[in-house]
N, C-alpha and C. Protein backbone atom coordinates (compact mmCIF):
# COMPACT_ATOMS: atom_id res chain seq x y z
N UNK A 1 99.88 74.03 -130.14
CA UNK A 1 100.02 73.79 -131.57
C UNK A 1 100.32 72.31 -131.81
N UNK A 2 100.24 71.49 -133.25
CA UNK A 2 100.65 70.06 -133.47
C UNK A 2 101.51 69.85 -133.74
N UNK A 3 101.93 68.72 -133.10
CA UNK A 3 103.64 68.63 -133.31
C UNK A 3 103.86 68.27 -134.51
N UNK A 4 105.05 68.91 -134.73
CA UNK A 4 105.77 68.40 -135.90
C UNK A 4 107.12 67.73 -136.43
N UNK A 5 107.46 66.31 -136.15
CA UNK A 5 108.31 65.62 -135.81
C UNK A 5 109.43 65.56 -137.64
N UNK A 6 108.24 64.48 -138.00
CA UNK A 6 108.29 63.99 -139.75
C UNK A 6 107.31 64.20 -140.48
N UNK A 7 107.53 64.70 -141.81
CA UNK A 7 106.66 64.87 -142.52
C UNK A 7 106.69 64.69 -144.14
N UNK A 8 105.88 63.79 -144.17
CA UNK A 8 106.19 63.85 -145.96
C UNK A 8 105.15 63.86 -146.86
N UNK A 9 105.33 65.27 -147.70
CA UNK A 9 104.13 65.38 -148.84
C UNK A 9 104.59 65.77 -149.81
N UNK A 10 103.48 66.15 -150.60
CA UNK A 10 103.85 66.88 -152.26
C UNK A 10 104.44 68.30 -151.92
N UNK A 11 105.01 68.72 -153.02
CA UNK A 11 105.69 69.81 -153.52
C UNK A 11 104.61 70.98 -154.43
N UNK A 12 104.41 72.36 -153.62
CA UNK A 12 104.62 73.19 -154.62
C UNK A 12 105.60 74.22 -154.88
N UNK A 13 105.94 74.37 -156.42
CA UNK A 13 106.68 74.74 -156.94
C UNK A 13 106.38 76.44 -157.44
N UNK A 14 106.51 77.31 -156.09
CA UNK A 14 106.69 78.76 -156.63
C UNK A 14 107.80 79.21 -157.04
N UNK A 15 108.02 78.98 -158.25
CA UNK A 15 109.30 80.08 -158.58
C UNK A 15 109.40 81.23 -158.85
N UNK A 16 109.31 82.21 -157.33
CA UNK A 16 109.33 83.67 -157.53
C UNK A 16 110.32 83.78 -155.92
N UNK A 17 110.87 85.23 -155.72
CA UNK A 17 111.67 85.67 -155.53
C UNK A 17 110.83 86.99 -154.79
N UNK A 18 111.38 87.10 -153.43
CA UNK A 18 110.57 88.35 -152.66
C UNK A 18 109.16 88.47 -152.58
N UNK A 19 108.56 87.38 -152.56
CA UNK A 19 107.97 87.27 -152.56
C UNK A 19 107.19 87.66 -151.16
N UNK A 20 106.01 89.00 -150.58
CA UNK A 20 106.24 89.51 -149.82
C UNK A 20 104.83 89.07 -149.02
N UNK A 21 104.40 89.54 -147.59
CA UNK A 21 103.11 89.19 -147.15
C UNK A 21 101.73 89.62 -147.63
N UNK A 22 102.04 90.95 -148.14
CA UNK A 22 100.92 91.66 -148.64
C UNK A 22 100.32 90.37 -150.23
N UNK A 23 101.30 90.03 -150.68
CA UNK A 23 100.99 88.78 -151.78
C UNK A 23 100.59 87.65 -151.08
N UNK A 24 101.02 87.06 -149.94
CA UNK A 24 100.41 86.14 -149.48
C UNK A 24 99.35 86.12 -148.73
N UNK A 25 99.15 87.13 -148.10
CA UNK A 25 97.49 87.44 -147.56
C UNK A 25 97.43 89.20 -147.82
N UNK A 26 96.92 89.82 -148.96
CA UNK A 26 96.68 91.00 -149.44
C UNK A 26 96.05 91.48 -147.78
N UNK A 27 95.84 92.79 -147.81
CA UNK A 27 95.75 93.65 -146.50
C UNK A 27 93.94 94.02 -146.60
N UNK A 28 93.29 93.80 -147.78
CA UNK A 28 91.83 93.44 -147.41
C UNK A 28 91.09 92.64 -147.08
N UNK A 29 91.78 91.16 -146.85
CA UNK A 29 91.41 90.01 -145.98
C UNK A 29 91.88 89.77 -144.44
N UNK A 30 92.06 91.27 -143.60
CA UNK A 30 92.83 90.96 -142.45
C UNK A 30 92.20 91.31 -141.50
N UNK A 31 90.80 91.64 -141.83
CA UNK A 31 89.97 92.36 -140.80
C UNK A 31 89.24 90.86 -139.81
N UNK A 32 89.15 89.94 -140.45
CA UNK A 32 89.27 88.50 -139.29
C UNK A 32 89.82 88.59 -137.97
N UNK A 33 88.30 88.23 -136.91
CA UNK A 33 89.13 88.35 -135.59
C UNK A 33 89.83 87.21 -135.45
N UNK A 34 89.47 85.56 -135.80
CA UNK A 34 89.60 84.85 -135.66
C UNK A 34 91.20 84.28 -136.37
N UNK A 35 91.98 83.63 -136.13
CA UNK A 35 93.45 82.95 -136.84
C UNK A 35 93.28 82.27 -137.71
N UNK A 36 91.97 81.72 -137.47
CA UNK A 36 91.51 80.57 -138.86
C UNK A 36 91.06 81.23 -139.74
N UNK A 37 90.45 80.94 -141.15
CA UNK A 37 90.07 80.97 -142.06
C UNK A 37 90.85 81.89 -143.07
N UNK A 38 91.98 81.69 -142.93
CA UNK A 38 92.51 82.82 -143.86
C UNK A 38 92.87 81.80 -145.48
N UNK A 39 92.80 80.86 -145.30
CA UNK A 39 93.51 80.06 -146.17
C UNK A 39 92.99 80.11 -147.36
N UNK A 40 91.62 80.83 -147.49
CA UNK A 40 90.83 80.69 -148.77
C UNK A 40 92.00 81.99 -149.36
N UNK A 41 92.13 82.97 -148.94
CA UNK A 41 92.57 84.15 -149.30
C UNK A 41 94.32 83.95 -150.13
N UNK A 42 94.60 83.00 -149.09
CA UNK A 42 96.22 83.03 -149.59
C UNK A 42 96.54 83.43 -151.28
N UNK A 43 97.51 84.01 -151.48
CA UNK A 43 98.04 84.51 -152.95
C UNK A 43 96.97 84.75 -153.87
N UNK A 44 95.88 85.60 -153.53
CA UNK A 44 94.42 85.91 -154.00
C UNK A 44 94.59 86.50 -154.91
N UNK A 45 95.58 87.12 -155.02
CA UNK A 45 95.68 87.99 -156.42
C UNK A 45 96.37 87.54 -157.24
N UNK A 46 97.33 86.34 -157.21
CA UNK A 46 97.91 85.43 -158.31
C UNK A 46 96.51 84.43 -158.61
N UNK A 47 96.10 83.52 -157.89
CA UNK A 47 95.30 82.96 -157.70
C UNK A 47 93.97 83.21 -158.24
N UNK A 48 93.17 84.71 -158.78
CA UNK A 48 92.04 84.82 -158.92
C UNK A 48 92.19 86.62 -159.91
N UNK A 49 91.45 86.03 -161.06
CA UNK A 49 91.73 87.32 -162.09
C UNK A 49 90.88 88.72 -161.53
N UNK A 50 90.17 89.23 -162.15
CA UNK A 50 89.72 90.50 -161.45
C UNK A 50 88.11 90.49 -161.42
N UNK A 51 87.55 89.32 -162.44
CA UNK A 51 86.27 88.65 -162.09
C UNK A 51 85.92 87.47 -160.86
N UNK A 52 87.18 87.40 -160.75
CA UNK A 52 86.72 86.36 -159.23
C UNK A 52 87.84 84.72 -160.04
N UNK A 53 87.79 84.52 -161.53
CA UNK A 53 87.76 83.04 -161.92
C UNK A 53 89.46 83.08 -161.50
N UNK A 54 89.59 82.08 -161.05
CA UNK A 54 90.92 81.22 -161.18
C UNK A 54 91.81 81.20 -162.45
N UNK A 55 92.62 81.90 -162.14
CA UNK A 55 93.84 81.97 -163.34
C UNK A 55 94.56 80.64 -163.19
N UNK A 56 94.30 79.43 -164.64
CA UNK A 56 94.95 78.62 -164.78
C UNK A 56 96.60 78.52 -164.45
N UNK A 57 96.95 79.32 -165.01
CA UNK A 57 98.11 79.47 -164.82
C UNK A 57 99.15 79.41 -163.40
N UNK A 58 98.54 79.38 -162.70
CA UNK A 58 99.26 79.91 -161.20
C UNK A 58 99.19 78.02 -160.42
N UNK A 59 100.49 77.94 -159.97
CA UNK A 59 100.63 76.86 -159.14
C UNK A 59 99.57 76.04 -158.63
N UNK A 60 99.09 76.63 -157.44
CA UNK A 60 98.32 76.70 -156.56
C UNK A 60 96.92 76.02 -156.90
N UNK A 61 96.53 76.61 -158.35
CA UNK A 61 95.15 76.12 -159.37
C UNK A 61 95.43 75.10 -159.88
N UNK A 62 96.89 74.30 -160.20
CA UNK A 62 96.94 73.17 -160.98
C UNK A 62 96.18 71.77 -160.14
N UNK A 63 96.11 70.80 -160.67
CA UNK A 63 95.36 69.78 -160.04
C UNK A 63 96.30 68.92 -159.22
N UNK A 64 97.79 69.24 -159.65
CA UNK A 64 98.89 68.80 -159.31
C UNK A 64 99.63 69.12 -157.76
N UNK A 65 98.83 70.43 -157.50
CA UNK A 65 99.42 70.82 -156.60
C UNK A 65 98.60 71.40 -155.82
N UNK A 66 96.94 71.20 -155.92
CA UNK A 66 96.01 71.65 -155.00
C UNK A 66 96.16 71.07 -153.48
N UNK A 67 96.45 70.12 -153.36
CA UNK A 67 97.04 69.15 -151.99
C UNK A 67 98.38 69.20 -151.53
N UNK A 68 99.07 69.90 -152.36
CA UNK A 68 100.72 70.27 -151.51
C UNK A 68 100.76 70.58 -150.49
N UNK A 69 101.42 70.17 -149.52
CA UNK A 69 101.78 70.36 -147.95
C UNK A 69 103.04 71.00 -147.70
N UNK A 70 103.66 71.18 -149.16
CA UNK A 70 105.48 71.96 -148.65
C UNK A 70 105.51 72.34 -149.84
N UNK A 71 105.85 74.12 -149.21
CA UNK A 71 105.70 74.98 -150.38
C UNK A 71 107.22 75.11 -150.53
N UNK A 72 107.88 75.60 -151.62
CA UNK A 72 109.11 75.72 -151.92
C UNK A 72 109.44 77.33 -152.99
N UNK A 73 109.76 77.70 -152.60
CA UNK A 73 110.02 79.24 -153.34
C UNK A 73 111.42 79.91 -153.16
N UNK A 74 111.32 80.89 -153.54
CA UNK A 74 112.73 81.71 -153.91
C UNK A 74 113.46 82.51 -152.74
N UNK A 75 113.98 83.00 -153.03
CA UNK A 75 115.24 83.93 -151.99
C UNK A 75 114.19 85.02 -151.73
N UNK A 76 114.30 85.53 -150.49
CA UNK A 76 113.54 86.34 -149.26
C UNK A 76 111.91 86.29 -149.66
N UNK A 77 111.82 85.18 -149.21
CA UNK A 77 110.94 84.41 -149.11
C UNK A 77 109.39 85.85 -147.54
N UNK A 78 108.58 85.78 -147.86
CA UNK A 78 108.27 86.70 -146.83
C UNK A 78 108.51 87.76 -146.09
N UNK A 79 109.12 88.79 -147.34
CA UNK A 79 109.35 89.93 -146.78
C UNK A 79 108.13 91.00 -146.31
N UNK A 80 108.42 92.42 -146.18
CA UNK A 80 107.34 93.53 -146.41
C UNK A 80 106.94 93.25 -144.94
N UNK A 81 105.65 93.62 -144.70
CA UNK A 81 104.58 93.87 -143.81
C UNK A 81 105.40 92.77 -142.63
N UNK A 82 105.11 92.93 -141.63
CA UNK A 82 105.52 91.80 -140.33
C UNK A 82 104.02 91.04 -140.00
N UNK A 83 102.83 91.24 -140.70
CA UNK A 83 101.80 90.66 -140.61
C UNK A 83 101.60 88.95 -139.83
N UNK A 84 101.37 88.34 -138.80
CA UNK A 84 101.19 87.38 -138.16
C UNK A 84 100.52 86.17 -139.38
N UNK A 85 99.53 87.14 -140.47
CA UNK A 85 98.62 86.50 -140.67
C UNK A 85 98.71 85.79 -142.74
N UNK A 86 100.29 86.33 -142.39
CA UNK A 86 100.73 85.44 -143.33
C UNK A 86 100.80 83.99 -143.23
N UNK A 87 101.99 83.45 -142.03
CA UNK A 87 102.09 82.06 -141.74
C UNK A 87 100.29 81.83 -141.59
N UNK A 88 99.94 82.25 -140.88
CA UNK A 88 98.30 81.71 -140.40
C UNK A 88 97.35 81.56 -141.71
N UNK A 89 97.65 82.05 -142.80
CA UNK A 89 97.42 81.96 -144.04
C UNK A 89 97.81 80.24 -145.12
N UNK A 90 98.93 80.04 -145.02
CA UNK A 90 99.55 79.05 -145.44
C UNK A 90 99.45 78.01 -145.09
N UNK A 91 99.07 78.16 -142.88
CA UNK A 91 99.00 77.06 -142.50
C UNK A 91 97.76 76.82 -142.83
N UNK A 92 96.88 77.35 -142.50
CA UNK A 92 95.02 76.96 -143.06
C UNK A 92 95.15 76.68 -144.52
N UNK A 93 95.85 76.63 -145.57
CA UNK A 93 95.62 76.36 -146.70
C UNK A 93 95.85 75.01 -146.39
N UNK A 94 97.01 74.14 -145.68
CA UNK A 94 97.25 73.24 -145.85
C UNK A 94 98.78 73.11 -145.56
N UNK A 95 99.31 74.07 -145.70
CA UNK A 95 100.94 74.02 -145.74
C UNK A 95 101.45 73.64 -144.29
N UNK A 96 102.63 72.98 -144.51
CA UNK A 96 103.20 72.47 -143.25
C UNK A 96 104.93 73.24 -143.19
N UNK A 97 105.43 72.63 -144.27
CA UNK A 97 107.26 73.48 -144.82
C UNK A 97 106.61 74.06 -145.41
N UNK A 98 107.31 75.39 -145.33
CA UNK A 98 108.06 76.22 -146.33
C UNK A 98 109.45 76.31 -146.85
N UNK A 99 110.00 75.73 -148.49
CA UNK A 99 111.50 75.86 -147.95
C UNK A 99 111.72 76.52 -148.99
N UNK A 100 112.90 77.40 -148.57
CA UNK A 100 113.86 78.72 -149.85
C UNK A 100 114.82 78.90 -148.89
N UNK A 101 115.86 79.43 -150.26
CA UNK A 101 117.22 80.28 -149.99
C UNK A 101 117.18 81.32 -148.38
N UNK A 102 116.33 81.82 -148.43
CA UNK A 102 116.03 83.08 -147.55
C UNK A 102 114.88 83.23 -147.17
N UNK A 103 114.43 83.96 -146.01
CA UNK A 103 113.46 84.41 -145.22
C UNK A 103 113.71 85.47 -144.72
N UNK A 104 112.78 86.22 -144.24
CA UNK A 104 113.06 87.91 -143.72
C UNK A 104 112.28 87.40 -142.10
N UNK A 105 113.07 87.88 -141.49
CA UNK A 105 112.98 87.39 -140.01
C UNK A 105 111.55 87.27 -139.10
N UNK A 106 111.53 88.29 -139.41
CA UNK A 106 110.07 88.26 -138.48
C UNK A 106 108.81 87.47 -139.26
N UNK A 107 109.05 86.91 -140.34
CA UNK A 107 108.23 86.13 -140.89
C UNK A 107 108.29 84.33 -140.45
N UNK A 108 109.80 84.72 -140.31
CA UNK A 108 110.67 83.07 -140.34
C UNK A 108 110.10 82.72 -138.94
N UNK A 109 110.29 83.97 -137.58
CA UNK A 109 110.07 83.60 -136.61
C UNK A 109 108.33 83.61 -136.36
N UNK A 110 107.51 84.02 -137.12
CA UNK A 110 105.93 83.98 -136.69
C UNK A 110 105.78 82.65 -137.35
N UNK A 111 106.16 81.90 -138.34
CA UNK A 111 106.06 80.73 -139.16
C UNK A 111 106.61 79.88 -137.68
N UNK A 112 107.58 79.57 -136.74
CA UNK A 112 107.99 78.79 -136.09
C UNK A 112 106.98 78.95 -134.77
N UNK A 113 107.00 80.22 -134.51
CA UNK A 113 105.44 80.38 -133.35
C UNK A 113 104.30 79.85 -133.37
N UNK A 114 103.79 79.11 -134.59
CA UNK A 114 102.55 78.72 -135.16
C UNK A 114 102.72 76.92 -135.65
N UNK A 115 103.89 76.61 -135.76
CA UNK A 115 104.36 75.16 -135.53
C UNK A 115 104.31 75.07 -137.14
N UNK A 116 104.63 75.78 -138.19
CA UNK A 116 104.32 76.16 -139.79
C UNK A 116 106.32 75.87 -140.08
N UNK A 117 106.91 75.13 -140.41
CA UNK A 117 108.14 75.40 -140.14
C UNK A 117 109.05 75.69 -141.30
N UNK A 118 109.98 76.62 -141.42
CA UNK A 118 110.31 77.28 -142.64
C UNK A 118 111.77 76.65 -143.02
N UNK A 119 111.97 76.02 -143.93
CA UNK A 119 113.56 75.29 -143.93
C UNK A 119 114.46 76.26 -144.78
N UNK A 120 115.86 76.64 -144.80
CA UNK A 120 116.42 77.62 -145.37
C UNK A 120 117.65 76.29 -145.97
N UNK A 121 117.46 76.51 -147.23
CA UNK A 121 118.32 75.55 -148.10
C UNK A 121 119.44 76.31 -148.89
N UNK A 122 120.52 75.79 -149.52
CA UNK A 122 121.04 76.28 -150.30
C UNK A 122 120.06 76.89 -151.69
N UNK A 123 120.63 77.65 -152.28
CA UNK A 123 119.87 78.15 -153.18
C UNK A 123 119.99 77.02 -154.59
N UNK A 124 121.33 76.52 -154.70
CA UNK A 124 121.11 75.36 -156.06
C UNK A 124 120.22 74.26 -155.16
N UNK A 125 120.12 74.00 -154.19
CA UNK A 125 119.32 72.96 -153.88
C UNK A 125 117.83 73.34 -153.90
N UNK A 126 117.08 74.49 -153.93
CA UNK A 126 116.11 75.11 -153.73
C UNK A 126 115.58 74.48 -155.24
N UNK A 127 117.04 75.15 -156.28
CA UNK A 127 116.65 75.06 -157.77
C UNK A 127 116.30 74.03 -158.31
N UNK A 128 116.74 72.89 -157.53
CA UNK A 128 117.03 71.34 -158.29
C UNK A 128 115.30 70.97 -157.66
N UNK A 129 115.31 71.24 -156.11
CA UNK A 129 113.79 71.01 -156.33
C UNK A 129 112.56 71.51 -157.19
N UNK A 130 113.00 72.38 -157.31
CA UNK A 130 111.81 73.63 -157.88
C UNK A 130 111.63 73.02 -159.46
N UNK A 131 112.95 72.94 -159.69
CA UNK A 131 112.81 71.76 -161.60
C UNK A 131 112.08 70.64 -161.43
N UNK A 132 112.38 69.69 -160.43
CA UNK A 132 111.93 68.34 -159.90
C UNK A 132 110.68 68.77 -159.53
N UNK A 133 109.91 69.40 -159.10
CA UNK A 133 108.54 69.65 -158.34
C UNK A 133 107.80 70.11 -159.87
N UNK A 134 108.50 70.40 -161.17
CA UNK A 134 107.79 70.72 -162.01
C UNK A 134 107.35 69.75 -163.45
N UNK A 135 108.15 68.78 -163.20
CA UNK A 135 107.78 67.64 -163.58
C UNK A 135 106.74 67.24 -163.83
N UNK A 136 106.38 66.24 -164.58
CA UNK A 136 105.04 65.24 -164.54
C UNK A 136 105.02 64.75 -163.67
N UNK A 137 105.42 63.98 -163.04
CA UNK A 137 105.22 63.16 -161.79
C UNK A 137 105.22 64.25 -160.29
N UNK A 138 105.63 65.40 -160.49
CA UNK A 138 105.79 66.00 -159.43
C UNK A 138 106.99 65.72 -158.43
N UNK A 139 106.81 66.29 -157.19
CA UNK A 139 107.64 65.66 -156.07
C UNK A 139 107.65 65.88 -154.84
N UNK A 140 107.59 64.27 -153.95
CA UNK A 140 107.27 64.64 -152.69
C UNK A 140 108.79 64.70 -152.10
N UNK A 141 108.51 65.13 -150.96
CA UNK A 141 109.96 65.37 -149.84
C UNK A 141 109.65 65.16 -148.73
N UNK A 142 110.73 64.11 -147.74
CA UNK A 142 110.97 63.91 -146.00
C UNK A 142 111.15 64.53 -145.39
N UNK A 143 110.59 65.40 -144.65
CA UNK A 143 111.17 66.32 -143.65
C UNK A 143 111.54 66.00 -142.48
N UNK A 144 112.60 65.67 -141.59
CA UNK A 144 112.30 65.02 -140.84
C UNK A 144 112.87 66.02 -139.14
N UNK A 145 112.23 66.68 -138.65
CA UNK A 145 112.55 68.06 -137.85
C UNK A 145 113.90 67.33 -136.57
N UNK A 146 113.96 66.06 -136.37
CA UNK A 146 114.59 65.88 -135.57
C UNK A 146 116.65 65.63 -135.83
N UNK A 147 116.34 65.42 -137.26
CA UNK A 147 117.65 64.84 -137.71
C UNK A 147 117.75 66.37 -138.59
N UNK A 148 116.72 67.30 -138.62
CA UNK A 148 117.39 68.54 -139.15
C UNK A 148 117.38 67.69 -140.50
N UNK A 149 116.49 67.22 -141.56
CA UNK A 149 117.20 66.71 -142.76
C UNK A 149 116.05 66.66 -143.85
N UNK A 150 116.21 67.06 -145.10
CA UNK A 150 115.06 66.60 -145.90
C UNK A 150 115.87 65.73 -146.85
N UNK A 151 114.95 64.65 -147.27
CA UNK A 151 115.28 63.53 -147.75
C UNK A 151 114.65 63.36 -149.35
N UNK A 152 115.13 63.62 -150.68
CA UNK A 152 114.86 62.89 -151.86
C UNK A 152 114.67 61.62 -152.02
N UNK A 153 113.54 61.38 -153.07
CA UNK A 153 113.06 60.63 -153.65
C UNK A 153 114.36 59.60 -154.11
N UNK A 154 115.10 60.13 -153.95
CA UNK A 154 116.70 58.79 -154.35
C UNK A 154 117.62 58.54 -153.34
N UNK A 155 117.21 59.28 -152.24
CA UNK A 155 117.37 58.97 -151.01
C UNK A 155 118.57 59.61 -150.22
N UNK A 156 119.03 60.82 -151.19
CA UNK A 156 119.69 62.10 -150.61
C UNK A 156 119.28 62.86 -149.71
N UNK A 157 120.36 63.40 -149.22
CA UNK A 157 119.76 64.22 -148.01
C UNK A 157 120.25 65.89 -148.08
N UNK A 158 119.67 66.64 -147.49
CA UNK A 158 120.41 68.14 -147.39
C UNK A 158 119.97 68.49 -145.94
N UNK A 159 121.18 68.45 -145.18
CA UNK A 159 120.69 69.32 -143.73
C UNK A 159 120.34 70.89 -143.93
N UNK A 160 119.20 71.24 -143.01
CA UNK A 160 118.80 72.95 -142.82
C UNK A 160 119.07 73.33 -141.25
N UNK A 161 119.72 74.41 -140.67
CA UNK A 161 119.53 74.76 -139.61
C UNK A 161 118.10 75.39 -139.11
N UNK A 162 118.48 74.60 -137.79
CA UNK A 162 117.22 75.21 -137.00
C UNK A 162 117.50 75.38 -135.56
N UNK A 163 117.40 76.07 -134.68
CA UNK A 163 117.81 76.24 -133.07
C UNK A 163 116.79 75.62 -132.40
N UNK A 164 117.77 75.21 -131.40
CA UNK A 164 117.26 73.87 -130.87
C UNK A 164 115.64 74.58 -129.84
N UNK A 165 115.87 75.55 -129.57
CA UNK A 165 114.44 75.88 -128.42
C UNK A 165 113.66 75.54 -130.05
N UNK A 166 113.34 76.38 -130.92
CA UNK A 166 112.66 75.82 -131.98
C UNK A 166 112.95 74.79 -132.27
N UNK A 167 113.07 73.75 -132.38
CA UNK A 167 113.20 72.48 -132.86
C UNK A 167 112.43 71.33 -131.38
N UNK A 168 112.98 71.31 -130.58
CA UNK A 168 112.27 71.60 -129.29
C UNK A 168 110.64 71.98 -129.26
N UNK A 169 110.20 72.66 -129.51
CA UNK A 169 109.02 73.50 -129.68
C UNK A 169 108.32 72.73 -131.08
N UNK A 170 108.78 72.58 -131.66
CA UNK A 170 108.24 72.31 -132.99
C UNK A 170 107.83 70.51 -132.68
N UNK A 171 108.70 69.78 -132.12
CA UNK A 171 108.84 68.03 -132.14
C UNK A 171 107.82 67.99 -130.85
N UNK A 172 107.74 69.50 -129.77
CA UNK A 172 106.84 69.01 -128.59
C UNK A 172 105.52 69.43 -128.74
N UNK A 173 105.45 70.34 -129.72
CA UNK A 173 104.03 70.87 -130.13
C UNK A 173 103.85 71.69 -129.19
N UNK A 174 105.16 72.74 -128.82
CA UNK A 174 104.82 73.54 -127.63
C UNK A 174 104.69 75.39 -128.50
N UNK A 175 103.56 75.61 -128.61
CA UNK A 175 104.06 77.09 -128.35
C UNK A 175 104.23 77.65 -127.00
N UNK A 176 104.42 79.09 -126.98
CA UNK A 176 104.45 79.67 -126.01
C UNK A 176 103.90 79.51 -124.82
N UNK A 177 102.50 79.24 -124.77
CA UNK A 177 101.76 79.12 -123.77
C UNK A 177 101.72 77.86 -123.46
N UNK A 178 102.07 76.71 -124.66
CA UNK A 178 102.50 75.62 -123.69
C UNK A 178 103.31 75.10 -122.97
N UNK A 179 104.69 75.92 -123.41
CA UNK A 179 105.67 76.41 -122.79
C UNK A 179 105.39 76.54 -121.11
N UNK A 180 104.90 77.90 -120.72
CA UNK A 180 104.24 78.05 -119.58
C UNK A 180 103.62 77.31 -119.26
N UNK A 181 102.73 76.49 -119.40
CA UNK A 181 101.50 75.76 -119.20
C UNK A 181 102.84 74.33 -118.38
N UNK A 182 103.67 74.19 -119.20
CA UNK A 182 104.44 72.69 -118.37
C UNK A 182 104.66 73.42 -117.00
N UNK A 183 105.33 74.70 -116.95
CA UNK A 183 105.75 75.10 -115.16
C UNK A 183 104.42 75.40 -114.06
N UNK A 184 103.34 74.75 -114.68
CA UNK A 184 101.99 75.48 -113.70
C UNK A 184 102.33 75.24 -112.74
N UNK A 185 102.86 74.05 -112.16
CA UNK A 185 102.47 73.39 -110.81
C UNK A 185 103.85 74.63 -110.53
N UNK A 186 105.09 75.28 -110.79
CA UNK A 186 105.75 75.79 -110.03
C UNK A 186 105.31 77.59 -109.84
N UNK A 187 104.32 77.55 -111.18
CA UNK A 187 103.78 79.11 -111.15
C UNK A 187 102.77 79.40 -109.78
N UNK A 188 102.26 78.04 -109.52
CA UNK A 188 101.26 77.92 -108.63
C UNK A 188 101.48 77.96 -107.43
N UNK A 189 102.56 77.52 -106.98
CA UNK A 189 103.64 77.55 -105.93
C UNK A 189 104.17 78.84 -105.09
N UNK A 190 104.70 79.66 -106.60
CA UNK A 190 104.91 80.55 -105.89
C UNK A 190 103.77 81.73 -106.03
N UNK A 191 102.78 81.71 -107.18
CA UNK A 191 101.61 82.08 -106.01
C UNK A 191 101.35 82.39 -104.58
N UNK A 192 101.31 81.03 -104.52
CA UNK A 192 101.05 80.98 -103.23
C UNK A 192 102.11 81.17 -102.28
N UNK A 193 103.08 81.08 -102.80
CA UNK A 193 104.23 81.59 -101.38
C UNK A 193 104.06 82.94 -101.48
N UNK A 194 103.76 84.12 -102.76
CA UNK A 194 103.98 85.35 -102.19
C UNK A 194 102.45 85.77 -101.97
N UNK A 195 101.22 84.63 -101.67
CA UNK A 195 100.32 85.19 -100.96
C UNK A 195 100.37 85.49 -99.85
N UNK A 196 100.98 84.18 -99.00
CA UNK A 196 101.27 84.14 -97.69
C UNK A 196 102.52 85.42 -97.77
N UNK A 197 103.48 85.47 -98.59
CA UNK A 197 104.33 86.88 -97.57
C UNK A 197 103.19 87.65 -97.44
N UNK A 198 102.28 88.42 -98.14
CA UNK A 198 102.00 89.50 -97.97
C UNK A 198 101.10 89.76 -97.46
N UNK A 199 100.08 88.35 -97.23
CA UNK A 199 99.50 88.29 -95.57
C UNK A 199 100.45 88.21 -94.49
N UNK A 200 101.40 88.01 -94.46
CA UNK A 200 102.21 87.69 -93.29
C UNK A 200 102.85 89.49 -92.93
N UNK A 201 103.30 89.77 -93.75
CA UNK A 201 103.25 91.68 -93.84
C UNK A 201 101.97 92.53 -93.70
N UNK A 202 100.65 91.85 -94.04
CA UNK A 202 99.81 92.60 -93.52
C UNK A 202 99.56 92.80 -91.97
């Protein structure tokens, strides 16, 4: 996966609440073998009336926020379904943060498996962005994964927890398998040492 050290982009501003997976990738766009292409689909049913056209109204359609890279939304943020193909959704749109009050776990942790990284803020701080992101001018934000810190436009800061194997993982661009992939030379090793025992027992 690509690392993700610092990052700074625009803001979108969902202000909703439980917002769950089946809303962020509905369950008739999941038949994809592939991880990519889900991004057209994301929030399809806020996003697109029942003729297909784009409902002005919805975030996502404004001109303001078609290029947002850090989504920002409400308390339990990705609940429902344990679907993989939520984060894999968000990240193909473009999204890099996600930040809210809350997350429902197995969402929080498939978002960190995929290098998509989810920041958990106070909830008045969630609010103050979510007003600020709705602005005329909009608003971008610093993320910066190593100092744990996102940084305002006036040059405030709010720390988010994150555990360090994730944080780790996220700054090395390691998932899982790259994880494994650093110990080859010792996986290889012992390979080969328990080839030889069990020729040596044959």
């Amino acid at each position: 996966m690509k690392a993700l050290t610092v990052h700074r982009g625009t803001v979108a501003p969902l202000d909703r609440a439980n917002v769950d997976t089946d809303q962020i990738i509905p369950k008739q766009f999941l038949k994809r073998v592939e991880r990519t292409g889900f991004g057209q689909f994301l929030f399809y049913d806020w996003r697109f009336d029942e003729n297909g056209a784009e409902r002005p109204d919805f975030v996502l359609n404004q001109p303001q926020y078609r290029k947002a890279s850090i989504l920002v939304a409400g308390p339990n943020f990705g609940c429902g379904s344990s679907r993989e193909h939520a984060p894999w959704a968000l990240q193909d749109w473009g999204f890099q943060v996600v930040i809210a009050p809350s997350f429902a776990d197995i969402f929080y942790n498939n978002c960190l498996k995929i290098g998509l990284l989810p920041i958990i803020l106070p909830e008045a701080t969630v609010n103050r962005i979510l007003a600020d992101a709705k602005g005329v001018s909009g608003l971008e934000l610093a993320v910066n994964v190593k100092t744990r810190s996102v940084t305002f436009n006036d040059g405030t800061e709010a720390s988010f927890p994150l555990d360090p194997y994730a944080q780790e993982s996220l700054v090395g661009g390691l998932d899982e398998i790259g994880r494994s992939l650093r110990l080859e030379a010792e996986i290889v090793r012992f390979e080969g040492q328990e080839v030889t025992r069990i020729n040596t027992r044959g």
